[in-house]
N, C-alpha and C. Protein backbone atom coordinates (compact mmCIF):
# COMPACT_ATOMS: atom_id res chain seq x y z
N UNK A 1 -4.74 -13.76 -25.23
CA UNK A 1 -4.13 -13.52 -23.96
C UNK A 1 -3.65 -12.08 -23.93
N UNK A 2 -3.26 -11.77 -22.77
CA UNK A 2 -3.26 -10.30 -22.42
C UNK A 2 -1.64 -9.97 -22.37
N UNK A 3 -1.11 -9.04 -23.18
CA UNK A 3 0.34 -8.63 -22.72
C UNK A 3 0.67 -8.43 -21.42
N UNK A 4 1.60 -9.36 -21.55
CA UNK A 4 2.01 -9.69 -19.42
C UNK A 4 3.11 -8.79 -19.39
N UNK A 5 3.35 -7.68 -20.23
CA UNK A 5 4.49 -6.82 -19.57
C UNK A 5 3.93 -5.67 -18.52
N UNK A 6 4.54 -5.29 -17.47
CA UNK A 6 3.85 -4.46 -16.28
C UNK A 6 3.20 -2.89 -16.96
N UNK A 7 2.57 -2.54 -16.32
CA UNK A 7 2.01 -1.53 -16.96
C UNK A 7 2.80 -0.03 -16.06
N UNK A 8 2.68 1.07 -16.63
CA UNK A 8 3.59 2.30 -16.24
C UNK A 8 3.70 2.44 -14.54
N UNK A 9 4.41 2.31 -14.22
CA UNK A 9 4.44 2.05 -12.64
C UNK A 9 3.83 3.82 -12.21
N UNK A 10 4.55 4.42 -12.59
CA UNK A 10 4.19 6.14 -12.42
C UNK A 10 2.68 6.59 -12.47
N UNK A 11 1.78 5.29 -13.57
CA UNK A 11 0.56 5.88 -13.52
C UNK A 11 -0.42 5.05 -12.79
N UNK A 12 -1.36 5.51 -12.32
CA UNK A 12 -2.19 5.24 -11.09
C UNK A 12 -3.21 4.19 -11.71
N UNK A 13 -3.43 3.27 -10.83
CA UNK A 13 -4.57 1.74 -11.32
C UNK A 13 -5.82 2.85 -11.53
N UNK A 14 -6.62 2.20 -12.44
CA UNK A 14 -7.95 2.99 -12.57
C UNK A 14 -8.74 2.06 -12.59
N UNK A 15 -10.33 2.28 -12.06
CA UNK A 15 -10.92 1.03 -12.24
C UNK A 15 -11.18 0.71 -13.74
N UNK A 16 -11.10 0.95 -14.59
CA UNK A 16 -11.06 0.59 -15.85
C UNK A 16 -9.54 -0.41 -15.83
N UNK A 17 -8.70 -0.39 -15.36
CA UNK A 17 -7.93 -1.24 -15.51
C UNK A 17 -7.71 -2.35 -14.66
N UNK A 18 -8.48 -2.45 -13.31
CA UNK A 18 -9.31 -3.50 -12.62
C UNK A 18 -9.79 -4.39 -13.38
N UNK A 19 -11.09 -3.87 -14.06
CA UNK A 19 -12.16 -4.23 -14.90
C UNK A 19 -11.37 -5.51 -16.12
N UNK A 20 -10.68 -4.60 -16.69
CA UNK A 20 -9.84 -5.38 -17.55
C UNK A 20 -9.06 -6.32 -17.35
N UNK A 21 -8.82 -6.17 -15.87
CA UNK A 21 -7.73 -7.64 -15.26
C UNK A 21 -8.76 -8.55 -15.11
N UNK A 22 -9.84 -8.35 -14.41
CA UNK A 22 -10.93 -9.35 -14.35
C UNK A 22 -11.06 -9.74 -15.55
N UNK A 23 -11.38 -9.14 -16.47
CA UNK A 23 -11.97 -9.41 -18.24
C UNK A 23 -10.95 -10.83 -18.21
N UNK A 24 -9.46 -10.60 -18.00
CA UNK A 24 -8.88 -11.39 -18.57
C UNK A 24 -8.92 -12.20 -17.69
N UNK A 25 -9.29 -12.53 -16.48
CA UNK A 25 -8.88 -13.72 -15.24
C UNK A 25 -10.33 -14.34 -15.96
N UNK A 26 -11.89 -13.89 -16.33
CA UNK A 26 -12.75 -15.04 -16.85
C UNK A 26 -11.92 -15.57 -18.22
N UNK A 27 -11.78 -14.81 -18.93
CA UNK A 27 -11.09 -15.12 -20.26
C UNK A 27 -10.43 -16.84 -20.24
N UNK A 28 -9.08 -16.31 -19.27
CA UNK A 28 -8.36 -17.42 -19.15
C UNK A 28 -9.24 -18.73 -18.47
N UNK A 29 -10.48 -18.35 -17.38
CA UNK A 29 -10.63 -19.41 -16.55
C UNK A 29 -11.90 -20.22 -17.66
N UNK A 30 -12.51 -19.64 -18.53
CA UNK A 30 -13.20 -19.89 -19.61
C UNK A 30 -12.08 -20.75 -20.57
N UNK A 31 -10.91 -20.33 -20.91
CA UNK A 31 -9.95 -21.37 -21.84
C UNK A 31 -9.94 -22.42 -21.27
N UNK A 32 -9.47 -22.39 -19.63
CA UNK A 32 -9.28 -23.52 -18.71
C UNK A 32 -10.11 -24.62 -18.83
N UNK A 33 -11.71 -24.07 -18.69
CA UNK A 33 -13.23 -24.82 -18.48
C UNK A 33 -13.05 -25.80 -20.16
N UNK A 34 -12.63 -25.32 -21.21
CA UNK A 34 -12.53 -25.63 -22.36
C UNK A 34 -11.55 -26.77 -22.90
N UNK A 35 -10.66 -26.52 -21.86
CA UNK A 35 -9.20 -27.34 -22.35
C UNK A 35 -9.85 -28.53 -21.49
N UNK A 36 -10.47 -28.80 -20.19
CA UNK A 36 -10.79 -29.73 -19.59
C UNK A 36 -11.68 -30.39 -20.20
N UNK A 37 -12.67 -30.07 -20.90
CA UNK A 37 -13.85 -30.59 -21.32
C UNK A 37 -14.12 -31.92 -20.99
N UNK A 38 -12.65 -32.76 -21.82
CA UNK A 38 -12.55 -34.15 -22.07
C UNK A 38 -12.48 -34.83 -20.82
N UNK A 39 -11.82 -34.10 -19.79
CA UNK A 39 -12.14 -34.42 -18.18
C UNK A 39 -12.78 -35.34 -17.68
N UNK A 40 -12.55 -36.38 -17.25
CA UNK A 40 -13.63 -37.28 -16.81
C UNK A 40 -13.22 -37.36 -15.18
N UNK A 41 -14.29 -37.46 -14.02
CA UNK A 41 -14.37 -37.68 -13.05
C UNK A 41 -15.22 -36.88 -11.96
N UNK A 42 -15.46 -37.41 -10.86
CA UNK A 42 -16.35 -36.44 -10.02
C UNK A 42 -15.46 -35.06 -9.49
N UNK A 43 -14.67 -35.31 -9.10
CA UNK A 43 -14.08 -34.30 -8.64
C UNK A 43 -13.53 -33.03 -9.20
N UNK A 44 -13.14 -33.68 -10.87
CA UNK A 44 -12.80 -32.60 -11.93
C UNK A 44 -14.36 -31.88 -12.48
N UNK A 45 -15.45 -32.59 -12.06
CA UNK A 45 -16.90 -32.27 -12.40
C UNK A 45 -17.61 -31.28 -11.48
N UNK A 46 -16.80 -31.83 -10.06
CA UNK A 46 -17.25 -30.54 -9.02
C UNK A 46 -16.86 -29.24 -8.87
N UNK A 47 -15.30 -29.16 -8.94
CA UNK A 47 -13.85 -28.20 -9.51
C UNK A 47 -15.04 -27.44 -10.89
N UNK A 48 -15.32 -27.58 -11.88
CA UNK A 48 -15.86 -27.53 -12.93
C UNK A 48 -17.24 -26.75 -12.90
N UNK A 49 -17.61 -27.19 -11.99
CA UNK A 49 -19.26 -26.44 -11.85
C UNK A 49 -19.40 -25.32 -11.08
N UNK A 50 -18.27 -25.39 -9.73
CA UNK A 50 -18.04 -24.19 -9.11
C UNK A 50 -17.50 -23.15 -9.81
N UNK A 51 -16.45 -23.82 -10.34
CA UNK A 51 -15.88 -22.44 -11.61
C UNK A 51 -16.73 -22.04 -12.39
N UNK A 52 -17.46 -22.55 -12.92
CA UNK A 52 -18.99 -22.14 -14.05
C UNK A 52 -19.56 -21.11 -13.21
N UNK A 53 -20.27 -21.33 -11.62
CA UNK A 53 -20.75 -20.32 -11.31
C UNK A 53 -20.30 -19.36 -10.94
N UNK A 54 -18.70 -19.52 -10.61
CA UNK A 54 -18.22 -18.43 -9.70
C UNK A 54 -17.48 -17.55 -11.38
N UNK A 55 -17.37 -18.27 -11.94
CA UNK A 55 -17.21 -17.35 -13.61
C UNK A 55 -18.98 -16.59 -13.92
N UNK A 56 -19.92 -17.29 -13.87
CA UNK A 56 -21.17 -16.58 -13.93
C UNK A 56 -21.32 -15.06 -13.03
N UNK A 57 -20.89 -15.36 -12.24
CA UNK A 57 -21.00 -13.83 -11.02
C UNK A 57 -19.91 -13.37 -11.44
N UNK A 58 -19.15 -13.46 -11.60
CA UNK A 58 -17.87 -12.85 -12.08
C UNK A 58 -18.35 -11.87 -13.67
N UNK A 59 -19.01 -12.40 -14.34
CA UNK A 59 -19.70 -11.68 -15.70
C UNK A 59 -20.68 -10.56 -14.81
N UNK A 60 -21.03 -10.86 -14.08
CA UNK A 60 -22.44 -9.74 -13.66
C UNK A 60 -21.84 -8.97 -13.21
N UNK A 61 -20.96 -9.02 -12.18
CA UNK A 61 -20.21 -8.02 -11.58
C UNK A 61 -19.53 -7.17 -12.48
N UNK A 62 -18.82 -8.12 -13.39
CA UNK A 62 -18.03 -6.59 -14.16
C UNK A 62 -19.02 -6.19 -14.86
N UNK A 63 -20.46 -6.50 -15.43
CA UNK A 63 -21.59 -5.92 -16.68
C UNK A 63 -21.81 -4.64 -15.29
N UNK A 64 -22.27 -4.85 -14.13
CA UNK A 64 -22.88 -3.95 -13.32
C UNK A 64 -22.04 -2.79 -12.89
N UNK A 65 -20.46 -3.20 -12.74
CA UNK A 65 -19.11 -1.93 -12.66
C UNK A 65 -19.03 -1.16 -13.64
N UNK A 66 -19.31 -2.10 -14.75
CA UNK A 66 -19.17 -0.83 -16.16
C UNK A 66 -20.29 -0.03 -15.98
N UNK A 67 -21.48 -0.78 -16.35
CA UNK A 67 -22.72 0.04 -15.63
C UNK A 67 -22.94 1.46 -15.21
N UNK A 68 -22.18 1.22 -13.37
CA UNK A 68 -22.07 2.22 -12.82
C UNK A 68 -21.31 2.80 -12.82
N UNK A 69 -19.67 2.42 -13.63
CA UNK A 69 -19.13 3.45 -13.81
C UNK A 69 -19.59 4.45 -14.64
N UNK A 70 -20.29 3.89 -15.35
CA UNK A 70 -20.58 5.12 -16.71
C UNK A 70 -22.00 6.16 -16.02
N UNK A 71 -22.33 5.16 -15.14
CA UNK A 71 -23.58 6.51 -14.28
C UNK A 71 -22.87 7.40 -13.78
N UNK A 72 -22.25 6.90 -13.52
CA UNK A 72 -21.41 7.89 -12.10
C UNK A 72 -20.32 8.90 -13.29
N UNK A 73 -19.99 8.46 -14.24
CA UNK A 73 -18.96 9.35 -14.63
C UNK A 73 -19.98 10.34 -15.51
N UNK A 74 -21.55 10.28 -15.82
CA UNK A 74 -22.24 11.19 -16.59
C UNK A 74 -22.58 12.22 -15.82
N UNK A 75 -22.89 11.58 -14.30
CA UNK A 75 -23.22 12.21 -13.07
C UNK A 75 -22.65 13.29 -13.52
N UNK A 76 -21.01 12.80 -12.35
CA UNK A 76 -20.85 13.87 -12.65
C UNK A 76 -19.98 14.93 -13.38
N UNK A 77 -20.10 14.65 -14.71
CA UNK A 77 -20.21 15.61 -15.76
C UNK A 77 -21.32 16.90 -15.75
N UNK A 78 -22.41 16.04 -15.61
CA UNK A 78 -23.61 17.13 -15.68
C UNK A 78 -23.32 17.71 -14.20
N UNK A 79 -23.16 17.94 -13.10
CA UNK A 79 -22.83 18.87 -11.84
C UNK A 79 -22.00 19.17 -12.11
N UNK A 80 -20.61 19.04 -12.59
CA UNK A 80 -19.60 20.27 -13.58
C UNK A 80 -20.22 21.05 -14.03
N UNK A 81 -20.77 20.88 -14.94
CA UNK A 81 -21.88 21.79 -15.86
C UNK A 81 -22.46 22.47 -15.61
N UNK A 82 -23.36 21.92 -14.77
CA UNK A 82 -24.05 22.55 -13.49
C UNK A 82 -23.61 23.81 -12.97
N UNK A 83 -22.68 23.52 -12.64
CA UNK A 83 -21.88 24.07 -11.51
C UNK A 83 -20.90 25.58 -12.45
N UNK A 84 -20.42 25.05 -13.67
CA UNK A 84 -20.19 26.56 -14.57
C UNK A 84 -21.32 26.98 -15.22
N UNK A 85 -22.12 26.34 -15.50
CA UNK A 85 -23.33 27.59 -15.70
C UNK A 85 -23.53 28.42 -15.04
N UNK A 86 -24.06 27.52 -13.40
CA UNK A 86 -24.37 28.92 -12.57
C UNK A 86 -23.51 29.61 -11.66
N UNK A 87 -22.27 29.54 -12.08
CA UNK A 87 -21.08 29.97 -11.15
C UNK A 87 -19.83 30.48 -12.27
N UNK A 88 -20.51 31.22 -13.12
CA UNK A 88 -19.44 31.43 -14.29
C UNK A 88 -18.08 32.63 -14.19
N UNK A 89 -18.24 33.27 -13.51
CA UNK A 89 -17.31 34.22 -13.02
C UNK A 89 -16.75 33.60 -11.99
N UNK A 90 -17.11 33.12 -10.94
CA UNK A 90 -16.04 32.16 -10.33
C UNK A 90 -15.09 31.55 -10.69
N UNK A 91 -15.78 30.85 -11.52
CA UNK A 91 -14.90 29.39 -12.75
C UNK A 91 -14.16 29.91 -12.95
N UNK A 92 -14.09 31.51 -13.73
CA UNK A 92 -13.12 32.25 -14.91
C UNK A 92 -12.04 32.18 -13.71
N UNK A 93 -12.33 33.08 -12.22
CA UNK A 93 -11.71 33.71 -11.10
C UNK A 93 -10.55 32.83 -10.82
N UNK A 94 -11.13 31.35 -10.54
CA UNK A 94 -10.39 30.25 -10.04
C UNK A 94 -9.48 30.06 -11.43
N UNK A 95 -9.88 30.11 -12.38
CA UNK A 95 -9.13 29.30 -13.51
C UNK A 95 -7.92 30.71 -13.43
N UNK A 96 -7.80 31.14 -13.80
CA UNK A 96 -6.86 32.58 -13.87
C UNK A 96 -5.87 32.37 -12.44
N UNK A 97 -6.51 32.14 -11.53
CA UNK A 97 -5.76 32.35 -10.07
C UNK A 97 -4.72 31.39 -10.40
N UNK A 98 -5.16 29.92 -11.13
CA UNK A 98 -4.51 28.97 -11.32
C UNK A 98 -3.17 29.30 -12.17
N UNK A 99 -3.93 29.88 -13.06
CA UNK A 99 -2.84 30.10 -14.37
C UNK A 99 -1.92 30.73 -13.89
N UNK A 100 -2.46 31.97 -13.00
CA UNK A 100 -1.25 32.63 -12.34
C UNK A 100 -0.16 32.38 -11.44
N UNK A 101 -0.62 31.31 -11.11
CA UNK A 101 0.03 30.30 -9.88
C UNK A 101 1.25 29.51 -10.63
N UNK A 102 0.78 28.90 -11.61
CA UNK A 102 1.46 27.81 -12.36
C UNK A 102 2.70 28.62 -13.16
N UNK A 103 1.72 29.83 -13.55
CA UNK A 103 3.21 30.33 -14.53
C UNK A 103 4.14 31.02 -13.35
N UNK A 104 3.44 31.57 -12.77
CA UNK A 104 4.90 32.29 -11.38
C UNK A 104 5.88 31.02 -10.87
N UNK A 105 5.48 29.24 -10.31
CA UNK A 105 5.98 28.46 -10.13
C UNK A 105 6.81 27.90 -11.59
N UNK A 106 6.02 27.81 -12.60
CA UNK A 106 7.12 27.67 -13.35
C UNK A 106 8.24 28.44 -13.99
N UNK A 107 8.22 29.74 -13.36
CA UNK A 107 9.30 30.71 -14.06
C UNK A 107 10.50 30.57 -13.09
N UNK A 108 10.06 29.76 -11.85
CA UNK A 108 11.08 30.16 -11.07
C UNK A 108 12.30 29.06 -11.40
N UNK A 109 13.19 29.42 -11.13
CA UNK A 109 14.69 29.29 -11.30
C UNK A 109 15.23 28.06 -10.52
């Protein structure tokens, strides 16, 4: 089971930490399917089969989020890259403007 204490209120949900709440909602609904087993009846059999599939799509969905998160986060890495290769004196221009920005705001009083 998953530590149920709240997580840093200050820092922002990421879908990686979506991902992981789902991880744990099949987790638990998989213990659930398990603890019933011994279950006898139609209705605990119907309850039972819907959860099987709607836990089945529930696996694909998060295999296909991780998926694309990791496309999307190589993406774009490589157009960063991209983008200071052929724009390298810019990069420096902007990065400096920054620095200069940050240290004048932080000197002030």
């Amino acid at each position: 089971m998953t530590d149920p204490t709240p997580r840093d209120a200050a820092r922002p949900v990421t879908p990686e930490d979506i991902l992981e709440d789902l991880r744990a909602v099949v987790r638990d609904a998989e213990a659930l399917l398990r603890a019933t087993e011994g279950q006898a009846g139609d209705k605990i059999n119907e309850v039972r089969d819907r959860v099987r599939g709607t836990l089945d799509e529930a696996r694909e969905r998060i295999k296909e989020a991780g998926v694309d998160a990791g496309v999307r986060t190589r993406a774009a890495a490589r157009t960063a890259d991209n983008y200071v290769h052929e724009n390298p004196w810019l990069v420096i221009g902007v990065a400096a403007g920054l620095g200069y920005l940050i240290g004048r705001v932080g000197r002030r009083d």
